[in-house]
PDB file of N, CA and C in Angstrom:
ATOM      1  N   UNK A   1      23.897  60.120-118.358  1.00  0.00           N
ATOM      2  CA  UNK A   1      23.490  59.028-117.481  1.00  0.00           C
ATOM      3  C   UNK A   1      22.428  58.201-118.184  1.00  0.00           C
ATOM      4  N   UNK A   2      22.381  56.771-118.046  1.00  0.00           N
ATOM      5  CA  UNK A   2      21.869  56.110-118.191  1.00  0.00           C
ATOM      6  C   UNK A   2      20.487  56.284-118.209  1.00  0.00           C
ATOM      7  N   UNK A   3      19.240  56.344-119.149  1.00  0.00           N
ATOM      8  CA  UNK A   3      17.824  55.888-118.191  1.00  0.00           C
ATOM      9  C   UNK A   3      17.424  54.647-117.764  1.00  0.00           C
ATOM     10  N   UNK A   4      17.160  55.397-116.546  1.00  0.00           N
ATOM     11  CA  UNK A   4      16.909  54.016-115.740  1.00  0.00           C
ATOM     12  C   UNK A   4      15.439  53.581-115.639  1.00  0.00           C
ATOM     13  N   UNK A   5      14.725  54.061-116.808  1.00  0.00           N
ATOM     14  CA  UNK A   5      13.722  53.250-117.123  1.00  0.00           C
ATOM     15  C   UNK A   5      13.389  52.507-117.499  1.00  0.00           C
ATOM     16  N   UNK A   6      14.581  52.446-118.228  1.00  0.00           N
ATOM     17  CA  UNK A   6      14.681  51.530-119.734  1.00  0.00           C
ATOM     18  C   UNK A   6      15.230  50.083-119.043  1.00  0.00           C
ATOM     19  N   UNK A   7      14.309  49.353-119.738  1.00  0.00           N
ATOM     20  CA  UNK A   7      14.681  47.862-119.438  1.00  0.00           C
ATOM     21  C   UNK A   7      15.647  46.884-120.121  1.00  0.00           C
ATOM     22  N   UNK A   8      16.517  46.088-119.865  1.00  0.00           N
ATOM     23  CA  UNK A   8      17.204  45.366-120.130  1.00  0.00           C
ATOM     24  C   UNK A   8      17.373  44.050-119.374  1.00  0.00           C
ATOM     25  N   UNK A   9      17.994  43.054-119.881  1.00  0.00           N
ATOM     26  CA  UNK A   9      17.598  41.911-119.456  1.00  0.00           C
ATOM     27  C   UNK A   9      19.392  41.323-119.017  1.00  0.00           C
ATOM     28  N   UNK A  10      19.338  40.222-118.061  1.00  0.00           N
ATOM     29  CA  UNK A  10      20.317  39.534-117.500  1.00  0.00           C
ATOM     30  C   UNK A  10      19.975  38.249-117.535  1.00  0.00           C
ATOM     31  N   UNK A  11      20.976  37.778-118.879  1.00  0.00           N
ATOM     32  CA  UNK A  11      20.685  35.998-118.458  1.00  0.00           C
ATOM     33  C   UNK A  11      21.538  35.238-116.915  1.00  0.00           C
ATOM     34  N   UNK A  12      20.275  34.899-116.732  1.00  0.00           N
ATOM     35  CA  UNK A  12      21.098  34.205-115.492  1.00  0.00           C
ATOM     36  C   UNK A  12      20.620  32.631-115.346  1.00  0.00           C
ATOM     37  N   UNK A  13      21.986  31.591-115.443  1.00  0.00           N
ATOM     38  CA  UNK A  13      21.078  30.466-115.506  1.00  0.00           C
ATOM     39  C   UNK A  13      20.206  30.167-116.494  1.00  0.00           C
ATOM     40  N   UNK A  14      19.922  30.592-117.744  1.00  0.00           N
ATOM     41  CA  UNK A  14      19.133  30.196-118.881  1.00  0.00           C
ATOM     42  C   UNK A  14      18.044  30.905-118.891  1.00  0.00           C
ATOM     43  N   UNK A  15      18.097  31.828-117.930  1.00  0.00           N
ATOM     44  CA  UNK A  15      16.402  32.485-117.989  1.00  0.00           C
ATOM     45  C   UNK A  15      16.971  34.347-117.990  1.00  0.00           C
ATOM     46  N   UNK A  16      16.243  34.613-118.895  1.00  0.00           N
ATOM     47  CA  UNK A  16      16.415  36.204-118.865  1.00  0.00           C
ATOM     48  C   UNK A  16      15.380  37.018-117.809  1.00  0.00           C
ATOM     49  N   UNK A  17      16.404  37.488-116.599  1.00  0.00           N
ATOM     50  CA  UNK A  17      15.838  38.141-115.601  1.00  0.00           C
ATOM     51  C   UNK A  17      15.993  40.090-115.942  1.00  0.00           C
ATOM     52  N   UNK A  18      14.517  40.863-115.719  1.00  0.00           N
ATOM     53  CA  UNK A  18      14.428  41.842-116.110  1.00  0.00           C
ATOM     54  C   UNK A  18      15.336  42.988-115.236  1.00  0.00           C
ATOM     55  N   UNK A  19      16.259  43.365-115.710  1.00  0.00           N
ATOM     56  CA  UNK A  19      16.687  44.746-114.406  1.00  0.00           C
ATOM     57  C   UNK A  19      17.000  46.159-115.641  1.00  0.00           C
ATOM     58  N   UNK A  20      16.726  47.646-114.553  1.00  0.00           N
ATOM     59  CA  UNK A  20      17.008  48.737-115.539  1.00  0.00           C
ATOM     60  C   UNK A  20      18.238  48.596-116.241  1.00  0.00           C
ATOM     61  N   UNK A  21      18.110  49.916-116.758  1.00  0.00           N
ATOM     62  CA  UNK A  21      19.692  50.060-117.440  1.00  0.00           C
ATOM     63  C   UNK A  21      21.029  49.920-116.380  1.00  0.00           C
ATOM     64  N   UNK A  22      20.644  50.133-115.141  1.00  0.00           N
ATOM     65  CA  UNK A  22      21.649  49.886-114.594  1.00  0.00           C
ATOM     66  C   UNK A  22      22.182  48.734-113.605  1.00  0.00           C
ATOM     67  N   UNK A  23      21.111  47.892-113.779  1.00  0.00           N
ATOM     68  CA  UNK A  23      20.881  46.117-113.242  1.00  0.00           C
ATOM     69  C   UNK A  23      20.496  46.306-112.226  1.00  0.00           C
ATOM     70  N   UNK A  24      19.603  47.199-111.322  1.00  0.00           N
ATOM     71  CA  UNK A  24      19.173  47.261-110.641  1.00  0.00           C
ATOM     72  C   UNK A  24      17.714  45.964-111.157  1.00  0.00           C
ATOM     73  N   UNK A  25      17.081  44.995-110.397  1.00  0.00           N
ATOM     74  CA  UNK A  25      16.297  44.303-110.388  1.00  0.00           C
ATOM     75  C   UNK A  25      14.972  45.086-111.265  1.00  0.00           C
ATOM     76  N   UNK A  26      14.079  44.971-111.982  1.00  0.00           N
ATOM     77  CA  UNK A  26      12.626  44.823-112.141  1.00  0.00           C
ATOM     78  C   UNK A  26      11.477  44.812-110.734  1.00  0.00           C
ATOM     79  N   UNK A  27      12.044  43.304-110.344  1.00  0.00           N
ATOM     80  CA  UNK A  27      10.929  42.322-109.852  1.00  0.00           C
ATOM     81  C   UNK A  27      12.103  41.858-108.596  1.00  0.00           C
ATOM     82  N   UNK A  28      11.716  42.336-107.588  1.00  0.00           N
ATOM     83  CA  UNK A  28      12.612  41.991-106.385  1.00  0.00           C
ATOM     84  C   UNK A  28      12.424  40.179-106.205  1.00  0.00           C
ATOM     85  N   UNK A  29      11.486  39.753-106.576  1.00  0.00           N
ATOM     86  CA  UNK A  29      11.846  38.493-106.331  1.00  0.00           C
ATOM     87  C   UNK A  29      12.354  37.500-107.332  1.00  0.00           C
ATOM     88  N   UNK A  30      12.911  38.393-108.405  1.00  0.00           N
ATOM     89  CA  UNK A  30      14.136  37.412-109.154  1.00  0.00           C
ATOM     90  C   UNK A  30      14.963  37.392-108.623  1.00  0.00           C
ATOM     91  N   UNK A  31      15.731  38.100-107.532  1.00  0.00           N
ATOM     92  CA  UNK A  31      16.764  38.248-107.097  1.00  0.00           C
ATOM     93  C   UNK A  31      16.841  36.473-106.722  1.00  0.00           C
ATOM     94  N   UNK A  32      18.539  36.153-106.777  1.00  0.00           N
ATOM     95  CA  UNK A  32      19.130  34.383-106.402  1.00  0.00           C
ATOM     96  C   UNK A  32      20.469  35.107-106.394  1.00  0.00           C
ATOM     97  N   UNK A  33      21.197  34.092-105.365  1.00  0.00           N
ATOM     98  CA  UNK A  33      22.746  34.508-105.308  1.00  0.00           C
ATOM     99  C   UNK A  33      23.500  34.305-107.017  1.00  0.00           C
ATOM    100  N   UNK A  34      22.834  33.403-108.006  1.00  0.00           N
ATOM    101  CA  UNK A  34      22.911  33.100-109.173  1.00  0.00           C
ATOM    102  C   UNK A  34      23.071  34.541-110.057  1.00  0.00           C
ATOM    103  N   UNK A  35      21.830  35.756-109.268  1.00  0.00           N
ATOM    104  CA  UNK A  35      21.677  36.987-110.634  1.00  0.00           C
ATOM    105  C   UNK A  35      22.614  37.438-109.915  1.00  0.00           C
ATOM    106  N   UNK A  36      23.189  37.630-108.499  1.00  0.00           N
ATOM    107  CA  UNK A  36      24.312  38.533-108.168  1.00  0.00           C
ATOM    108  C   UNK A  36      25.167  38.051-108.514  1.00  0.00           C
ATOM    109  N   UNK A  37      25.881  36.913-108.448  1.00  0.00           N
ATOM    110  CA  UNK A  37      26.785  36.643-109.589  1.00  0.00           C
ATOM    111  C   UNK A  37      27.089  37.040-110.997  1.00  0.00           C
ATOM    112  N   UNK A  38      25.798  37.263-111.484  1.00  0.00           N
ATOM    113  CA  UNK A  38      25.682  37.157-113.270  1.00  0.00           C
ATOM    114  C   UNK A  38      26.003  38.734-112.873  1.00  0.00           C
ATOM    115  N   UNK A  39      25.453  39.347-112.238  1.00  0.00           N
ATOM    116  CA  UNK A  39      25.208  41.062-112.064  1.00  0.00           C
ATOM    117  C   UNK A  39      26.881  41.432-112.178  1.00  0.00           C
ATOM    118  N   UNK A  40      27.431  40.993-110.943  1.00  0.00           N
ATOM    119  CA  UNK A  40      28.808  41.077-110.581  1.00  0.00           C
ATOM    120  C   UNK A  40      29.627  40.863-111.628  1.00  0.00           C
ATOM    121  N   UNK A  41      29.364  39.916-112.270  1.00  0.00           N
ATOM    122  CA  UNK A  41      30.243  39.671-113.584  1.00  0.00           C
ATOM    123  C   UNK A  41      30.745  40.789-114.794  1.00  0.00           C
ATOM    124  N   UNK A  42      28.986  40.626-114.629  1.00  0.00           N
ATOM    125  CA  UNK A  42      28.741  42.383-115.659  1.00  0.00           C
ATOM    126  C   UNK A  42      29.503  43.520-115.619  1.00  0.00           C
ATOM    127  N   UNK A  43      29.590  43.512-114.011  1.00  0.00           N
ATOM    128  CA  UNK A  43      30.008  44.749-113.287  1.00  0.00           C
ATOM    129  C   UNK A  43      31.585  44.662-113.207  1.00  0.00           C
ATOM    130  N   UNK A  44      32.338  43.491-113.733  1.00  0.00           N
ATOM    131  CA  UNK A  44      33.748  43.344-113.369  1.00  0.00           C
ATOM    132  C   UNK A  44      34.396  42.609-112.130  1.00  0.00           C
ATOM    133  N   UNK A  45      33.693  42.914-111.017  1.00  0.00           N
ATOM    134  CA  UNK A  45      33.361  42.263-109.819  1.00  0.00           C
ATOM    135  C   UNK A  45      33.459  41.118-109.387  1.00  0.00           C
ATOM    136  N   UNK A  46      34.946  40.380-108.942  1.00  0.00           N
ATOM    137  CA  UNK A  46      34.312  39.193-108.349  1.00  0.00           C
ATOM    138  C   UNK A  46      34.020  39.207-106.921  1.00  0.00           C
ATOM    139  N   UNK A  47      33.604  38.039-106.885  1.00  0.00           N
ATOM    140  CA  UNK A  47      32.543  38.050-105.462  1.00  0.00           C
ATOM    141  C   UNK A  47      33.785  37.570-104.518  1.00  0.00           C
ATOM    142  N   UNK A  48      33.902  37.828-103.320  1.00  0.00           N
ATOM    143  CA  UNK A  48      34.425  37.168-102.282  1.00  0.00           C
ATOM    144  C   UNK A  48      33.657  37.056-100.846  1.00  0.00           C
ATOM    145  N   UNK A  49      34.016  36.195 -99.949  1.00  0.00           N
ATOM    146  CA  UNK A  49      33.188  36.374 -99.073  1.00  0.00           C
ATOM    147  C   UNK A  49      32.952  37.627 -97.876  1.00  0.00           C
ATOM    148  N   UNK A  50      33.643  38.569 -98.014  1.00  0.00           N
ATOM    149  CA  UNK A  50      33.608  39.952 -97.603  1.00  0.00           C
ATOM    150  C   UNK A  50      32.666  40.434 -98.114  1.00  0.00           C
ATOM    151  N   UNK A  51      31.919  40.413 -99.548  1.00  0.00           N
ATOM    152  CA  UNK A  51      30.686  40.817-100.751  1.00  0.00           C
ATOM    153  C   UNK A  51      29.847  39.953-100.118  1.00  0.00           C
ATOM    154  N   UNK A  52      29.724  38.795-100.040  1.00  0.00           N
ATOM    155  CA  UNK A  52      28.686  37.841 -99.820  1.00  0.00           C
ATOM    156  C   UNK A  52      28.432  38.413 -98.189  1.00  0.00           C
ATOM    157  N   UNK A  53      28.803  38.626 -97.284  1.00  0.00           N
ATOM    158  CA  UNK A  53      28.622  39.189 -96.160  1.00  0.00           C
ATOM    159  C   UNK A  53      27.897  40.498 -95.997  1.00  0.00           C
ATOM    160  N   UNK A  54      28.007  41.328 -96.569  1.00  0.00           N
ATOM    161  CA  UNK A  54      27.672  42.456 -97.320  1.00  0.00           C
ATOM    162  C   UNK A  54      26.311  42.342 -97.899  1.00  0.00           C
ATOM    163  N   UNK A  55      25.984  41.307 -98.803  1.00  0.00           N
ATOM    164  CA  UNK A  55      24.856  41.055 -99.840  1.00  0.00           C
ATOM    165  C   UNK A  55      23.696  40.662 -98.903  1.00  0.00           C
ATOM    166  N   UNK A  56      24.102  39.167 -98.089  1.00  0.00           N
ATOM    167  CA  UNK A  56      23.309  39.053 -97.149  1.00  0.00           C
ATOM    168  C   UNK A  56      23.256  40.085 -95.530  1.00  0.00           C
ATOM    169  N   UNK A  57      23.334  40.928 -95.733  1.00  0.00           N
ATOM    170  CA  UNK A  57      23.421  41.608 -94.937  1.00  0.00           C
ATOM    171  C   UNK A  57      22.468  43.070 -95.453  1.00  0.00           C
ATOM    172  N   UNK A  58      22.647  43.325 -96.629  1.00  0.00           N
ATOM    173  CA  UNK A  58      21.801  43.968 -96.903  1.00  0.00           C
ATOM    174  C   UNK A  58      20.533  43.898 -97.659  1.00  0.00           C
ATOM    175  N   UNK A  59      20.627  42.148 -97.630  1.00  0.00           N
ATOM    176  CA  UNK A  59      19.216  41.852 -97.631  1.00  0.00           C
ATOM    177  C   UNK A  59      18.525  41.233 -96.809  1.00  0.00           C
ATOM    178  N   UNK A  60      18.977  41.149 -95.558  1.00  0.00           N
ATOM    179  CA  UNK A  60      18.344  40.752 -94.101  1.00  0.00           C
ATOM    180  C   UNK A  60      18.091  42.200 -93.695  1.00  0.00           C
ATOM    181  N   UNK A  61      18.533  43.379 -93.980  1.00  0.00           N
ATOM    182  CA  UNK A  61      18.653  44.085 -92.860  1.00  0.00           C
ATOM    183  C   UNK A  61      16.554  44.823 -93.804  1.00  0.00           C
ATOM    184  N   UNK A  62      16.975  44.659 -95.356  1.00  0.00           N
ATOM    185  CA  UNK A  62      15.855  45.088 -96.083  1.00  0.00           C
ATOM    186  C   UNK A  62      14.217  44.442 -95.568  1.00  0.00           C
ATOM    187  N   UNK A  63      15.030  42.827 -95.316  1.00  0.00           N
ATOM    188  CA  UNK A  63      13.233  42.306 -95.240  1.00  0.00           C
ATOM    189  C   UNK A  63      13.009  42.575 -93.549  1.00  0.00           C
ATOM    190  N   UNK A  64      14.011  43.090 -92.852  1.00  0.00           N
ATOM    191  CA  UNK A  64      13.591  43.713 -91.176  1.00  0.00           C
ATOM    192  C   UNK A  64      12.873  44.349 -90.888  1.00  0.00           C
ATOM    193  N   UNK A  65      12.995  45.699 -91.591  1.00  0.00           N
ATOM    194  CA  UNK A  65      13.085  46.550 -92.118  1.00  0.00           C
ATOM    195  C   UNK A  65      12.512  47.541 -92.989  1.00  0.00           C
ATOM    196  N   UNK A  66      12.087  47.108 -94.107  1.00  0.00           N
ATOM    197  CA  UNK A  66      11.948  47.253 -95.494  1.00  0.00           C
ATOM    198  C   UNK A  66      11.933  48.411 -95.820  1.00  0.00           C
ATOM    199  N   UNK A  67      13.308  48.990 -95.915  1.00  0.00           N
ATOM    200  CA  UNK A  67      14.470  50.092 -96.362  1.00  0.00           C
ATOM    201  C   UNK A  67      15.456  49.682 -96.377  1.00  0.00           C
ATOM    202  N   UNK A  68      16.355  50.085 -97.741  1.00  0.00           N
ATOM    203  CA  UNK A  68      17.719  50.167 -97.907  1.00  0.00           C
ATOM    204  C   UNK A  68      18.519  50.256 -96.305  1.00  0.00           C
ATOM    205  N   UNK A  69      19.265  49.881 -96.174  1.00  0.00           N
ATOM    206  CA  UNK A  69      20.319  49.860 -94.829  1.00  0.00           C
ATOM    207  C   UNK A  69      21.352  51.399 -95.435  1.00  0.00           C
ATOM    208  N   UNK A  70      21.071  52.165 -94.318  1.00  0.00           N
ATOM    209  CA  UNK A  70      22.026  53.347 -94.474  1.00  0.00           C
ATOM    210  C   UNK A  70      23.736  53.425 -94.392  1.00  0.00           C
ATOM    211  N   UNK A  71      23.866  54.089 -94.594  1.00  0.00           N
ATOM    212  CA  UNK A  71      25.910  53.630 -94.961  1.00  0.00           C
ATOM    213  C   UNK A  71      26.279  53.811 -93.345  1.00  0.00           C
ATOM    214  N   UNK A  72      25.502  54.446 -92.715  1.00  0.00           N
ATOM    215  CA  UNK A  72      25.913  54.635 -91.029  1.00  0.00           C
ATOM    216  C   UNK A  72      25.642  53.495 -90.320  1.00  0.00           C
ATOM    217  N   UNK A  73      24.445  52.755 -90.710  1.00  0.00           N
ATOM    218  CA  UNK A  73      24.002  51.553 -89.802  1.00  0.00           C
ATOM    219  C   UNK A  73      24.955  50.367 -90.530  1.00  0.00           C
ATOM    220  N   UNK A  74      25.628  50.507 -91.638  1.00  0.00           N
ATOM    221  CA  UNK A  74      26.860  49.577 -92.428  1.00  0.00           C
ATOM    222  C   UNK A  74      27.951  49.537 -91.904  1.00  0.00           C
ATOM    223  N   UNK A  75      28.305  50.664 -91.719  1.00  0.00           N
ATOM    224  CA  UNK A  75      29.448  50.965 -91.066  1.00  0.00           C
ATOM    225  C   UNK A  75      29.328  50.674 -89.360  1.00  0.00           C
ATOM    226  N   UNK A  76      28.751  50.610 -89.188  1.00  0.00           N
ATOM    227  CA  UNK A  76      28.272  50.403 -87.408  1.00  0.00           C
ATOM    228  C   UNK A  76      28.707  49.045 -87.420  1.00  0.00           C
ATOM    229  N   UNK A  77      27.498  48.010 -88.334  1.00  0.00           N
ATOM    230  CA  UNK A  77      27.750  46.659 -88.127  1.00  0.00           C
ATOM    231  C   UNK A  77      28.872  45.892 -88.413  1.00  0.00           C
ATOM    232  N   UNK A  78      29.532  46.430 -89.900  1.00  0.00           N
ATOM    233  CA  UNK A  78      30.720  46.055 -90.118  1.00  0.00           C
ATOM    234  C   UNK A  78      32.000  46.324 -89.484  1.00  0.00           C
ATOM    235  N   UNK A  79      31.804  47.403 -88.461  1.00  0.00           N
ATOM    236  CA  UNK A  79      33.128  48.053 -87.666  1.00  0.00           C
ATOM    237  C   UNK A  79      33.221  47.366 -86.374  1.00  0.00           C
ATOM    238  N   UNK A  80      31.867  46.701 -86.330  1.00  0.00           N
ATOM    239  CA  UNK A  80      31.668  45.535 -85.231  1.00  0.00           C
ATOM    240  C   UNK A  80      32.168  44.080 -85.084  1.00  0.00           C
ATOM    241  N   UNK A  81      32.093  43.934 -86.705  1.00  0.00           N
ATOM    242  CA  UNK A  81      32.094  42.624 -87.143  1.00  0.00           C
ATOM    243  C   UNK A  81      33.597  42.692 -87.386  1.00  0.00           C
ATOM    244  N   UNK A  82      34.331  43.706 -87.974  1.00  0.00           N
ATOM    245  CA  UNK A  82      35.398  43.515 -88.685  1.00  0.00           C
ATOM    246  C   UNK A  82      36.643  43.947 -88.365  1.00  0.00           C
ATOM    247  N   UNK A  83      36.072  45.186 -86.995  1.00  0.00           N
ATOM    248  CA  UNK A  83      37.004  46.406 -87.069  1.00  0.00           C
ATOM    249  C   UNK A  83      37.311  47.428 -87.605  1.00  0.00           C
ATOM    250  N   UNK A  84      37.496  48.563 -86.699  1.00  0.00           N
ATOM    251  CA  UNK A  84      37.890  49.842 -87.271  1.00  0.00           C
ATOM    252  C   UNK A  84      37.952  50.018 -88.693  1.00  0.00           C
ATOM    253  N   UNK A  85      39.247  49.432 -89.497  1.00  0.00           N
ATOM    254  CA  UNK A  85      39.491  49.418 -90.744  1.00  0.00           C
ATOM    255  C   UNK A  85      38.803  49.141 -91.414  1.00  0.00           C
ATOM    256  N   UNK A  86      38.774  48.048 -91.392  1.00  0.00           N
ATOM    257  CA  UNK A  86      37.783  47.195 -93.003  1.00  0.00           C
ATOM    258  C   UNK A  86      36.126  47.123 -92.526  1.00  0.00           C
ATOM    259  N   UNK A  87      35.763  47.751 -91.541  1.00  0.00           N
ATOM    260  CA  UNK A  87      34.660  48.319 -91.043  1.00  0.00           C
ATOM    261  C   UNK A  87      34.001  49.825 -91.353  1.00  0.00           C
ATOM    262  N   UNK A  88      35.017  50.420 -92.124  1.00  0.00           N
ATOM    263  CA  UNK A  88      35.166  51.930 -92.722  1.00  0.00           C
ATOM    264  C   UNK A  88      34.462  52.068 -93.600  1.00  0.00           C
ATOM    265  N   UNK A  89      34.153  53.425 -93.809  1.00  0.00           N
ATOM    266  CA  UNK A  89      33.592  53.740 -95.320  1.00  0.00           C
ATOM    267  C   UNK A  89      34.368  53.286 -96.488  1.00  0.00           C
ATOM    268  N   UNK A  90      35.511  54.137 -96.357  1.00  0.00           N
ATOM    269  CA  UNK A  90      36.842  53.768 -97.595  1.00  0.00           C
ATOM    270  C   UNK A  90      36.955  52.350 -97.831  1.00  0.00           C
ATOM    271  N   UNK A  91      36.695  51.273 -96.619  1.00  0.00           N
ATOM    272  CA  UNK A  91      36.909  49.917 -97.321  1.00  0.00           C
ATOM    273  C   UNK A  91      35.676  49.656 -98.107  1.00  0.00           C
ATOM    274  N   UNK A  92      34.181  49.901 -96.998  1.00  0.00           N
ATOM    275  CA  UNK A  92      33.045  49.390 -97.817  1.00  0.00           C
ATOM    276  C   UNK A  92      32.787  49.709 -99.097  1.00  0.00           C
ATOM    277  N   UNK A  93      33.517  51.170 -99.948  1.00  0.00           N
ATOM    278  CA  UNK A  93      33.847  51.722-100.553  1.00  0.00           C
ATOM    279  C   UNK A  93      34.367  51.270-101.904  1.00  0.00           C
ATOM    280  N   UNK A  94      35.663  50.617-100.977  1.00  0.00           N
ATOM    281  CA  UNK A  94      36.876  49.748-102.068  1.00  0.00           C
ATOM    282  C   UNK A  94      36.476  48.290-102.229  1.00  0.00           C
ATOM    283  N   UNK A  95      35.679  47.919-101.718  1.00  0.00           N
ATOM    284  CA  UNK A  95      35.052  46.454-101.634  1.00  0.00           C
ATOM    285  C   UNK A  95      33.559  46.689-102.917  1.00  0.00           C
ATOM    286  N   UNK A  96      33.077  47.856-102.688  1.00  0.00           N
ATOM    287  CA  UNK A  96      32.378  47.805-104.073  1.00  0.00           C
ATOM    288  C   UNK A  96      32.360  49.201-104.638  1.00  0.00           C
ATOM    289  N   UNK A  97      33.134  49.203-105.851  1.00  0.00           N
ATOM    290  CA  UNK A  97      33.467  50.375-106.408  1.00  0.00           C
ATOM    291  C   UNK A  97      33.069  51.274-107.068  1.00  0.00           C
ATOM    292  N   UNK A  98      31.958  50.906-107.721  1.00  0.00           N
ATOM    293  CA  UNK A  98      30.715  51.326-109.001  1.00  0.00           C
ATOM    294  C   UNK A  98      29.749  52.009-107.673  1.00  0.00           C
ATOM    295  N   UNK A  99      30.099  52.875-107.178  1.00  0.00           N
ATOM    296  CA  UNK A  99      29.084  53.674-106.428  1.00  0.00           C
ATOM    297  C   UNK A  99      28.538  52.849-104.451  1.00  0.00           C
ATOM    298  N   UNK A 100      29.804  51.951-104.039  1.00  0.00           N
ATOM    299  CA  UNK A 100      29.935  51.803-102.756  1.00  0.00           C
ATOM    300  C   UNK A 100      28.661  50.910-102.290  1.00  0.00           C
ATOM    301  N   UNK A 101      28.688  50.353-101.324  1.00  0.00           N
ATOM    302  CA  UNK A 101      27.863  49.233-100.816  1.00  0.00           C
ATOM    303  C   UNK A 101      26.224  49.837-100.922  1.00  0.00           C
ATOM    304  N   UNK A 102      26.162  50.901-100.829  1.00  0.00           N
ATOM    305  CA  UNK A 102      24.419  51.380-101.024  1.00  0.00           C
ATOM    306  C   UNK A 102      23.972  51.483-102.376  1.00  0.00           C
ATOM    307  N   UNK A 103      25.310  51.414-103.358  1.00  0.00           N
ATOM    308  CA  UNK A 103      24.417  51.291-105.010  1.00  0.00           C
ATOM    309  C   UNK A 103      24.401  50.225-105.429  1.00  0.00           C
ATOM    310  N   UNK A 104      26.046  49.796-105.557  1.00  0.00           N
ATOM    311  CA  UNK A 104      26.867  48.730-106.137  1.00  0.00           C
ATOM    312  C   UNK A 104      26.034  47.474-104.804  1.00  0.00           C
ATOM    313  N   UNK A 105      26.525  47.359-103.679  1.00  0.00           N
ATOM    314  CA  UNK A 105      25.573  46.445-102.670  1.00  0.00           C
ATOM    315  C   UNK A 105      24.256  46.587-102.889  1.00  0.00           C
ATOM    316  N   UNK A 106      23.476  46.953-102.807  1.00  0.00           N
ATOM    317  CA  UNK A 106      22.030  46.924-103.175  1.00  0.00           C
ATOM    318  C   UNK A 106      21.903  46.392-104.601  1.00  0.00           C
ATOM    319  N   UNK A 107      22.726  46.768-105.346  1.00  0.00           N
ATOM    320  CA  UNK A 107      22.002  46.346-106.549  1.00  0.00           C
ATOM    321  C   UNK A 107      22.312  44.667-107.068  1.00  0.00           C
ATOM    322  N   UNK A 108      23.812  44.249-106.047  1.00  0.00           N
ATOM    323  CA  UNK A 108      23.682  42.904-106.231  1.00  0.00           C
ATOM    324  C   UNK A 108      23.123  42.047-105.530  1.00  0.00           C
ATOM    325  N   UNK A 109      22.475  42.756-104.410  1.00  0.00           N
ATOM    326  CA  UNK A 109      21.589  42.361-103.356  1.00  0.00           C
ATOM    327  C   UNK A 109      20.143  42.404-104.014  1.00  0.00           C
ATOM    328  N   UNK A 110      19.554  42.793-105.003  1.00  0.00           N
ATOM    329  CA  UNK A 110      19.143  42.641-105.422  1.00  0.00           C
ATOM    330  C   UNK A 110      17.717  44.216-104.702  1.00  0.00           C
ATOM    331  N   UNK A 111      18.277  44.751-104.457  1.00  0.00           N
ATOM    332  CA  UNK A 111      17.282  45.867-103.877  1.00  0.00           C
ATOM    333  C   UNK A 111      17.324  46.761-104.813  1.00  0.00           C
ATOM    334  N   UNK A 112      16.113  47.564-104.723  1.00  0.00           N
ATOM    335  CA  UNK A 112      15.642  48.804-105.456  1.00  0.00           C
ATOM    336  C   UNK A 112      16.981  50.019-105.493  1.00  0.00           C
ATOM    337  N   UNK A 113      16.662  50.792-106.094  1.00  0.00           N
ATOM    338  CA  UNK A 113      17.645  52.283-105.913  1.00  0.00           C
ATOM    339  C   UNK A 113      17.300  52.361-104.862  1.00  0.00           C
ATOM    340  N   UNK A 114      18.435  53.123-104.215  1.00  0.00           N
ATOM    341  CA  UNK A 114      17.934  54.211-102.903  1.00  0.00           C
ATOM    342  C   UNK A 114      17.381  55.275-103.296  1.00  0.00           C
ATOM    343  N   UNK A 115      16.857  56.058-101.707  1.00  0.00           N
ATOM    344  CA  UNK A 115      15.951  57.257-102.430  1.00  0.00           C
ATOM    345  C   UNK A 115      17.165  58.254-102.769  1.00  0.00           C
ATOM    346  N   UNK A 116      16.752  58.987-104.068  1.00  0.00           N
ATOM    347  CA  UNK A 116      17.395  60.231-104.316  1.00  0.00           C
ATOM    348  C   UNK A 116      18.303  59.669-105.155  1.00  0.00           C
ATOM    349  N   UNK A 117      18.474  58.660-105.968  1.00  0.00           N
ATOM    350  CA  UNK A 117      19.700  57.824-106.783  1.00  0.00           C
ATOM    351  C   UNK A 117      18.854  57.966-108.103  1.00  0.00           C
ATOM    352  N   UNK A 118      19.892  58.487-108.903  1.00  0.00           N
ATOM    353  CA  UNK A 118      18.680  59.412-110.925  1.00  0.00           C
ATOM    354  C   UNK A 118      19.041  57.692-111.324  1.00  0.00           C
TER     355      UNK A 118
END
């Protein structure tokens, strides 16, 4: 595994924004829909507006808040918003694949690790 101490950089827009080895952010307030893009790219990922729903969502629910949004309170809102199905774990899941809306979402949301994530 990666250390995720170690710093590396993401050009985004002409400016090199700091995130670990695993693009998790530095400095929470570089985050712009611009580095989740650049992030996403990285990651293989394109964005659709199902992700963008998702992104802002788990960064409204952060500055409410200020904690990561749990995969239960995700699944609550999205099973609300979306339905049963694509309101599921397995979709939120298949919608971001590199470790599901609490790694892969947070990290293009521009939020910290969750707790207990090496």
């Amino acid at each position: 595994m990666a250390d995720a101490s170690h710093t590396t950089h993401l050009e985004v827009q002409g400016r090199l924004v700091a995130t670990d080895s695993e693009g998790y952010l530095r400095n929470l307030e570089d985050w712009t829909e611009a580095f989740a893009m650049a992030q996403a790219e990285r990651e293989g990922l394109v964005l659709t507006a199902e992700h963008w729903q998702i992104i802002r969502y788990l960064r409204a629910y952060y500055e409410e808040h200020g904690v990561q949004a749990q995969v239960r309170a995700m699944i609550k809102h999205f099973t609300a918003l979306w339905g049963v199905e694509r309101g599921s774990n397995r979709h939120l899941h298949e919608i971001f694949p590199r470790g599901g809306p609490q790694k892969q979402g947070n990290r293009l949301a521009g939020l910290l690790r969750t707790k207990g994530e090496h």
